[in-house]
N, C-alpha and C. Protein backbone atom coordinates (compact mmCIF):
# COMPACT_ATOMS: atom_id res chain seq x y z
N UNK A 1 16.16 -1.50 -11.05
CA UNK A 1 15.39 -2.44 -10.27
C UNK A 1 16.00 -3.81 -10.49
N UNK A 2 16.41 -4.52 -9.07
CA UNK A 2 16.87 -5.69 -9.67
C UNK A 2 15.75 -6.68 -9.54
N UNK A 3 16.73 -8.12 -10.24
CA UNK A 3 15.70 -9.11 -10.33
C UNK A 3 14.74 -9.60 -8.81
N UNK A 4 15.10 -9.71 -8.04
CA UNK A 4 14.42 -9.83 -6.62
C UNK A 4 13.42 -8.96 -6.75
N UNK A 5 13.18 -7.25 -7.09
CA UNK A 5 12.67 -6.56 -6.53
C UNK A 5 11.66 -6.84 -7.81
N UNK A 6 11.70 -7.12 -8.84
CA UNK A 6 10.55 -7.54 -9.77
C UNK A 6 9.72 -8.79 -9.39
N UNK A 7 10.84 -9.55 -8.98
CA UNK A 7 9.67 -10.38 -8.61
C UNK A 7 8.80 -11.00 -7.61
N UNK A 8 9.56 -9.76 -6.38
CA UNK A 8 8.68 -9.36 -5.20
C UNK A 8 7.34 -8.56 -5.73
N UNK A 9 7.47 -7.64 -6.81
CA UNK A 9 6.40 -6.32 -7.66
C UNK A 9 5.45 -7.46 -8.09
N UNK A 10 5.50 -8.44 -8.93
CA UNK A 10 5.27 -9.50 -9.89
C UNK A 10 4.64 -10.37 -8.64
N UNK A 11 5.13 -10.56 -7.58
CA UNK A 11 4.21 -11.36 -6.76
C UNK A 11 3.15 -10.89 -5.85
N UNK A 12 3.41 -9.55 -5.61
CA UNK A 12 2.22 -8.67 -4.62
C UNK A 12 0.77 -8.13 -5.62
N UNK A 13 1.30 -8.35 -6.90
CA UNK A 13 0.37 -7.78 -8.32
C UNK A 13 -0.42 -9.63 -8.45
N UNK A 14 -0.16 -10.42 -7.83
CA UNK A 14 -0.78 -11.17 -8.08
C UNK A 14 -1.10 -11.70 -7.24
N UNK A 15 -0.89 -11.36 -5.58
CA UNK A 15 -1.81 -11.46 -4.39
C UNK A 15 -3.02 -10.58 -4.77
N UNK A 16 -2.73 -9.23 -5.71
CA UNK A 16 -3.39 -8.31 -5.29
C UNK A 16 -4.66 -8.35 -6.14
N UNK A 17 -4.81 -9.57 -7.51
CA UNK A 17 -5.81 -9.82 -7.97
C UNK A 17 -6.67 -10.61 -7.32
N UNK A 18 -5.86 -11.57 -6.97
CA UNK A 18 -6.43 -12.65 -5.89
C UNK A 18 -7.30 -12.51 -4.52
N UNK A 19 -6.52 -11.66 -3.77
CA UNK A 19 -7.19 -10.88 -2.58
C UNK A 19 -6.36 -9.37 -2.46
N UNK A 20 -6.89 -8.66 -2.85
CA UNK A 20 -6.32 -7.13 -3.07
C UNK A 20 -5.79 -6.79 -1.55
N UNK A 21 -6.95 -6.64 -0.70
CA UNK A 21 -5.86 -6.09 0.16
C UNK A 21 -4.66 -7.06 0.54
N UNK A 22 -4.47 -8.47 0.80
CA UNK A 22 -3.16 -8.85 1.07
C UNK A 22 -2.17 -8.54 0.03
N UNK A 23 -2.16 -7.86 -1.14
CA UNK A 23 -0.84 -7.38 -1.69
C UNK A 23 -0.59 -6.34 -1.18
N UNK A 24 -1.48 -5.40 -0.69
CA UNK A 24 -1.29 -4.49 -0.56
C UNK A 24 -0.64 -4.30 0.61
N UNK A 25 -0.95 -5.27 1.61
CA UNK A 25 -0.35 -5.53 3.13
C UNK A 25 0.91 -6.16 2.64
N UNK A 26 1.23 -6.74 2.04
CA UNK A 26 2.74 -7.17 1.74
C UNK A 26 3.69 -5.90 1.31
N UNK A 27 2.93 -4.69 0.89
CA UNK A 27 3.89 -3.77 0.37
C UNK A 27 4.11 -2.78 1.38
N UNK A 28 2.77 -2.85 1.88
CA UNK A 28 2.72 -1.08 3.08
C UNK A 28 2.53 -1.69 4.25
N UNK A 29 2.25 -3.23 4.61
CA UNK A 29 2.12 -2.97 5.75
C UNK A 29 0.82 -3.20 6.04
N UNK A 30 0.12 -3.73 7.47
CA UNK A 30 -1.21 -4.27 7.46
C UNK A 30 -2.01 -3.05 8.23
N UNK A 31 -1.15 -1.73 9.09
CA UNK A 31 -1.44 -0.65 9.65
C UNK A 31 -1.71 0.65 9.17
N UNK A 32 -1.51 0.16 7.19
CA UNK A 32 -1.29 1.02 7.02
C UNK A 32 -2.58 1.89 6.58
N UNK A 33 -2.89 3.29 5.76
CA UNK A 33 -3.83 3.76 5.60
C UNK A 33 -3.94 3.30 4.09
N UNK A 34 -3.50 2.64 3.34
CA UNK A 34 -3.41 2.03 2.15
C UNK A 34 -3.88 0.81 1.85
N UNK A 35 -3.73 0.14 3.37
CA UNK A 35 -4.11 -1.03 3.30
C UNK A 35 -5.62 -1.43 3.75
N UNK A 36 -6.31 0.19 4.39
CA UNK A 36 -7.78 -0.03 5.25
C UNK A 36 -8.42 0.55 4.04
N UNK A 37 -7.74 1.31 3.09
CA UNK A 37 -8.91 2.12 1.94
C UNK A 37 -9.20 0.88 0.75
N UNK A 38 -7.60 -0.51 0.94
CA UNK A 38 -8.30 -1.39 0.04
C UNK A 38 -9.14 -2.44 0.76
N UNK A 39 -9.19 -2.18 1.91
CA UNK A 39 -10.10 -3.16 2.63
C UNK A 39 -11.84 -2.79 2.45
N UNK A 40 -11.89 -1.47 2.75
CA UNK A 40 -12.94 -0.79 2.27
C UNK A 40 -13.76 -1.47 0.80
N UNK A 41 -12.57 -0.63 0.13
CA UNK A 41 -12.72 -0.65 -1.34
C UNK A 41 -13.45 -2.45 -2.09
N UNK A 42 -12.28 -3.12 -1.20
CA UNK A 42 -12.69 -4.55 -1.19
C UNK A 42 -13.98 -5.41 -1.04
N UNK A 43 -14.59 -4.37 0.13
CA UNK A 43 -16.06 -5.00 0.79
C UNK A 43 -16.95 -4.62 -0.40
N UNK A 44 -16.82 -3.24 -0.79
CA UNK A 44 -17.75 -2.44 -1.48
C UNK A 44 -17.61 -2.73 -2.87
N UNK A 45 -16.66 -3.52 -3.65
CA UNK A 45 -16.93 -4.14 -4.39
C UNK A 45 -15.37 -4.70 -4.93
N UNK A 46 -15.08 -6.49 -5.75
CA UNK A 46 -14.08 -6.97 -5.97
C UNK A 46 -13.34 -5.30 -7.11
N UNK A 47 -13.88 -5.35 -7.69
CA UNK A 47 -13.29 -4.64 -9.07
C UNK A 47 -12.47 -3.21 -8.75
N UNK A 48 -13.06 -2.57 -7.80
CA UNK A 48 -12.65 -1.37 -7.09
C UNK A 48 -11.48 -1.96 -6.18
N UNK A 49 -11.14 -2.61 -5.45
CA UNK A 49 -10.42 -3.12 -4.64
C UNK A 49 -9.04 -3.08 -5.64
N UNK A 50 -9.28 -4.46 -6.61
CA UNK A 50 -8.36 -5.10 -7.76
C UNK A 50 -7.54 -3.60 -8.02
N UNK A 51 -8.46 -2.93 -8.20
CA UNK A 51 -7.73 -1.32 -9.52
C UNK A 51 -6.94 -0.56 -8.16
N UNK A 52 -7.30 -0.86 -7.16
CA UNK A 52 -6.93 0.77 -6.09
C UNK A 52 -5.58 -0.41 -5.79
N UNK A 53 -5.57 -1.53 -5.60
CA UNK A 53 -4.45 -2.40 -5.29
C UNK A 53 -3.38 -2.42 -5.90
N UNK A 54 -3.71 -2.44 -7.21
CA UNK A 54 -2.56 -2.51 -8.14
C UNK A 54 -1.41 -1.03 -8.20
N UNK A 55 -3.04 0.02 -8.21
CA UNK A 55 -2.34 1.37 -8.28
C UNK A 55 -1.42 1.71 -7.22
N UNK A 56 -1.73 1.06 -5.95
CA UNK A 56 -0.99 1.23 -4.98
C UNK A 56 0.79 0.28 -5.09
N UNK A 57 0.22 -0.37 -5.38
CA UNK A 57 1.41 -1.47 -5.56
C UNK A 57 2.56 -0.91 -6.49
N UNK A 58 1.74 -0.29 -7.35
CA UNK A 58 2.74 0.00 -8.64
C UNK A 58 3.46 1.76 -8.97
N UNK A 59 2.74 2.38 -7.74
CA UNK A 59 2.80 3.68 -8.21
C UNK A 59 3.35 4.52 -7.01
N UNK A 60 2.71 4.01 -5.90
CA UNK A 60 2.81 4.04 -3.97
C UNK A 60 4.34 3.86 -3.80
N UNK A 61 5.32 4.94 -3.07
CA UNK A 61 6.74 3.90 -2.73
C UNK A 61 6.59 4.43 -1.23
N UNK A 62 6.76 3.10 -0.50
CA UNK A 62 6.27 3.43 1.18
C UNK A 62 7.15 3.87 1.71
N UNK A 63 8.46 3.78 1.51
CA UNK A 63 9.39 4.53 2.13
C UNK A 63 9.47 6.26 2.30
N UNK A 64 9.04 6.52 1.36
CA UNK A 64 8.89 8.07 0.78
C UNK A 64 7.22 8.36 1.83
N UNK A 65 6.15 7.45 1.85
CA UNK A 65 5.59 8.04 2.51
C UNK A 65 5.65 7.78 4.66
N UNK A 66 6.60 6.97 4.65
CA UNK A 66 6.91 6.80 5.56
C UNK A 66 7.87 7.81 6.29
N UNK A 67 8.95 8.40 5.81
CA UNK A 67 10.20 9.27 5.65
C UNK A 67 8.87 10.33 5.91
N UNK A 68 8.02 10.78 5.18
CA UNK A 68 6.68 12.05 5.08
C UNK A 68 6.62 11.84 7.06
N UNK A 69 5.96 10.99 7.22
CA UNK A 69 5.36 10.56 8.34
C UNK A 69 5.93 11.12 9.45
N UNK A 70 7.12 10.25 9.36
CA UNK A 70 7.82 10.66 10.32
C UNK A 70 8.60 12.02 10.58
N UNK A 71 8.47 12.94 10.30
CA UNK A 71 8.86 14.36 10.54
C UNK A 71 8.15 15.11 11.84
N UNK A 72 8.66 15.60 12.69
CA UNK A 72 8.10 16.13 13.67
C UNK A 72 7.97 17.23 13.52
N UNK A 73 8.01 18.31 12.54
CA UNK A 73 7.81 19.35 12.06
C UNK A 73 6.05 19.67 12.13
N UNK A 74 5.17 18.72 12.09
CA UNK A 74 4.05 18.74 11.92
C UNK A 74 3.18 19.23 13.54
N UNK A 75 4.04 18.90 14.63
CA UNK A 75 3.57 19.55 15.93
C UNK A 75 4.18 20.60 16.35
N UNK A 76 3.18 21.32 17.38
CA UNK A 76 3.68 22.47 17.38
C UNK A 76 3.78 22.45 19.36
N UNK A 77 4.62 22.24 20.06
CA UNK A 77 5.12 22.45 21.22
C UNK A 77 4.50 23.71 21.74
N UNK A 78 3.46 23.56 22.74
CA UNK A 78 3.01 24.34 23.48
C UNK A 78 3.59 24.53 25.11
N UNK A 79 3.95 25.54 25.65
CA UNK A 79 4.76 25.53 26.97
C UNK A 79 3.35 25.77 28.32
């Protein structure tokens, strides 16, 4: 991990105490389904938000679930 990418990590971990879901929108994205469960999480209480934010931030790699996403293997072509 280089130095940039720590302290992109180091700055979304401290949007994400501040206002949880905007770190979380800095990492995944404001569309994403990561970013509406900490919005949720957020309303329903600060502390739940803070913990699901971080975990996401720190544990979540969006590319990998993005790469998931996008596979068209998941429909099935009816004639």
């Amino acid at each position: 991990m280089g130095m940039c990418s720590c302290c992109c990590r180091c700055l979304e971990i401290m949007c994400a105490i501040l206002l949880p879901p905007l770190g979380v929108c800095l990492r995944h994205g404001c569309c994403s389904m990561e970013f509406w469960i900490s919005v949720l999480l957020t309303i329903l209480g600060y502390l739940p938000g803070v913990l699901y934010a971080a975990y996401v931030i720190c544990s979540v790699d969006p590319e990998r679930v993005r790469r998931r996403g996008d596979s068209d293997d998941d429909y099935i072509y009816v004639a």
